[in-house]
Protein backbone atom coordinates (compact mmCIF):
# COMPACT_ATOMS: atom_id res chain seq x y z
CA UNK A 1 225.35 -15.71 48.77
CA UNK A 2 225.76 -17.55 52.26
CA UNK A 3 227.07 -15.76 55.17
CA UNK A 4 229.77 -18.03 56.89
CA UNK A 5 230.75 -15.34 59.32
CA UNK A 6 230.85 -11.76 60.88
CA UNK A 7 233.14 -9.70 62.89
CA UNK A 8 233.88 -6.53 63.22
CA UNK A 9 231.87 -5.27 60.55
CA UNK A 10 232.98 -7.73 58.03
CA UNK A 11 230.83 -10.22 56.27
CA UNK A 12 232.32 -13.08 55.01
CA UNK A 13 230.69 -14.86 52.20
CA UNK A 14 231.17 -17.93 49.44
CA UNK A 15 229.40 -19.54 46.66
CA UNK A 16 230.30 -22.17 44.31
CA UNK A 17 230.66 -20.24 40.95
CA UNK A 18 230.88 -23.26 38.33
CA UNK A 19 232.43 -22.43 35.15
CA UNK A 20 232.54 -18.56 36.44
CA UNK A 21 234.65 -15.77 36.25
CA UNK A 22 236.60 -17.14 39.88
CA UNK A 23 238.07 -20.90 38.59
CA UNK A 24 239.13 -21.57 42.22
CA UNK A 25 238.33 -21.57 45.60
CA UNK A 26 237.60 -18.25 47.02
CA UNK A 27 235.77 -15.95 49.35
CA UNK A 28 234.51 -12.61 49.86
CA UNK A 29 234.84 -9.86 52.28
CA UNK A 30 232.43 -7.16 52.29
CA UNK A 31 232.65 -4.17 54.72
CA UNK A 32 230.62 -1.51 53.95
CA UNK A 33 229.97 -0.74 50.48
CA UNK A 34 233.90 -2.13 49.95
CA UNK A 35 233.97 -5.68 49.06
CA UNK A 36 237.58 -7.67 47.65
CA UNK A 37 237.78 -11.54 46.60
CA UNK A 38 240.18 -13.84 48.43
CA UNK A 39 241.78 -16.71 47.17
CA UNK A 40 241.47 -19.40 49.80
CA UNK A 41 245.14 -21.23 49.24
CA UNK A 42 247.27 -18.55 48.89
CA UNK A 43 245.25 -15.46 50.49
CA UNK A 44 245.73 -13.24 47.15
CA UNK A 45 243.13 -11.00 46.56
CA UNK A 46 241.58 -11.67 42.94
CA UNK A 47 239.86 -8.43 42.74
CA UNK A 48 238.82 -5.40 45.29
CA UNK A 49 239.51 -3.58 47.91
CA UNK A 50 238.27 -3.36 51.73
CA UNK A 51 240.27 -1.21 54.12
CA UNK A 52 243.69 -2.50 55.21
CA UNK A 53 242.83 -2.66 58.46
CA UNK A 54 240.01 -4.97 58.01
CA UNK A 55 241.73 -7.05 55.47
CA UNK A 56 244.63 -7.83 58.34
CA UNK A 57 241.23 -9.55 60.44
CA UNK A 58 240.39 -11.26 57.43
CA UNK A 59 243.69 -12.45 56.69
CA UNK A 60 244.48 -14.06 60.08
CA UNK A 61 240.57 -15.40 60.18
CA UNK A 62 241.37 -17.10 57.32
CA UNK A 63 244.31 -18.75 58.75
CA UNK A 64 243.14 -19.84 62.13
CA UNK A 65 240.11 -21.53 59.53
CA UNK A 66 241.67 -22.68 56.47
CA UNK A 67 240.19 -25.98 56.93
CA UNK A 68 236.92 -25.33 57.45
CA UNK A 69 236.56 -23.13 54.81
CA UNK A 70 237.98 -25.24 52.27
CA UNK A 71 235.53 -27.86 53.20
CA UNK A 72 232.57 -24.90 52.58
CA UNK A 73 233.99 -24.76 49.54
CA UNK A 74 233.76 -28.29 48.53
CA UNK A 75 230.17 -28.63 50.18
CA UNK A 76 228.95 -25.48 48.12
CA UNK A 77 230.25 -26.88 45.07
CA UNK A 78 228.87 -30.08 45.24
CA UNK A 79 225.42 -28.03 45.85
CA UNK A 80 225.31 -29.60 49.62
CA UNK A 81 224.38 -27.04 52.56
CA UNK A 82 227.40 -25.00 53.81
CA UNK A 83 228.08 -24.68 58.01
CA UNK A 84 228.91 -21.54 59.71
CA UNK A 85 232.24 -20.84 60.81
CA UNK A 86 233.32 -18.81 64.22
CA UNK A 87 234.07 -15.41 63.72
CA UNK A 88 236.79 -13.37 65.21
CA UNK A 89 236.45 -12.30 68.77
């Protein structure tokens, strides 16, 4: 699964999963052995858990790169090569 960022411990990761159990677009956020599923519109978690903590950094990440995540998305699903994205500092 590609690696679009890290920080602070936390790797974020996304793959196209046609006609899989995740219909729409989503990430994942793995921290330790913990890893939870993020929608990418609306920021619900679809299944998981990662420490509350962490899943504040993850949650503002995701905001200040909404765009560019969304257009991973699209470029994973249409099989095309993904681009990293700048992690939290």
């Amino acid at each position: 699964m590609p690696t679009l960022a890290v920080f602070y411990g936390i790797a974020i990761k996304m793959y196209s999963e046609k006609g899989e159990r995740h219909h729409l677009p989503h990430l994942h956020a793995e921290y330790g052995d913990e890893e939870t599923v993020i929608a990418l519109e609306t920021g619900e978690v679809l299944e998981g858990f990662i420490p509350k903590n962490k899943m504040k950094l993850v949650d503002a990440w995701m905001e200040i790169h909404k765009e560019e995540l969304m257009e991973n998305w699209n470029l994973l699903y249409n099989g095309e090569e993904f681009f990293r994205i700048e992690p939290l500092r």
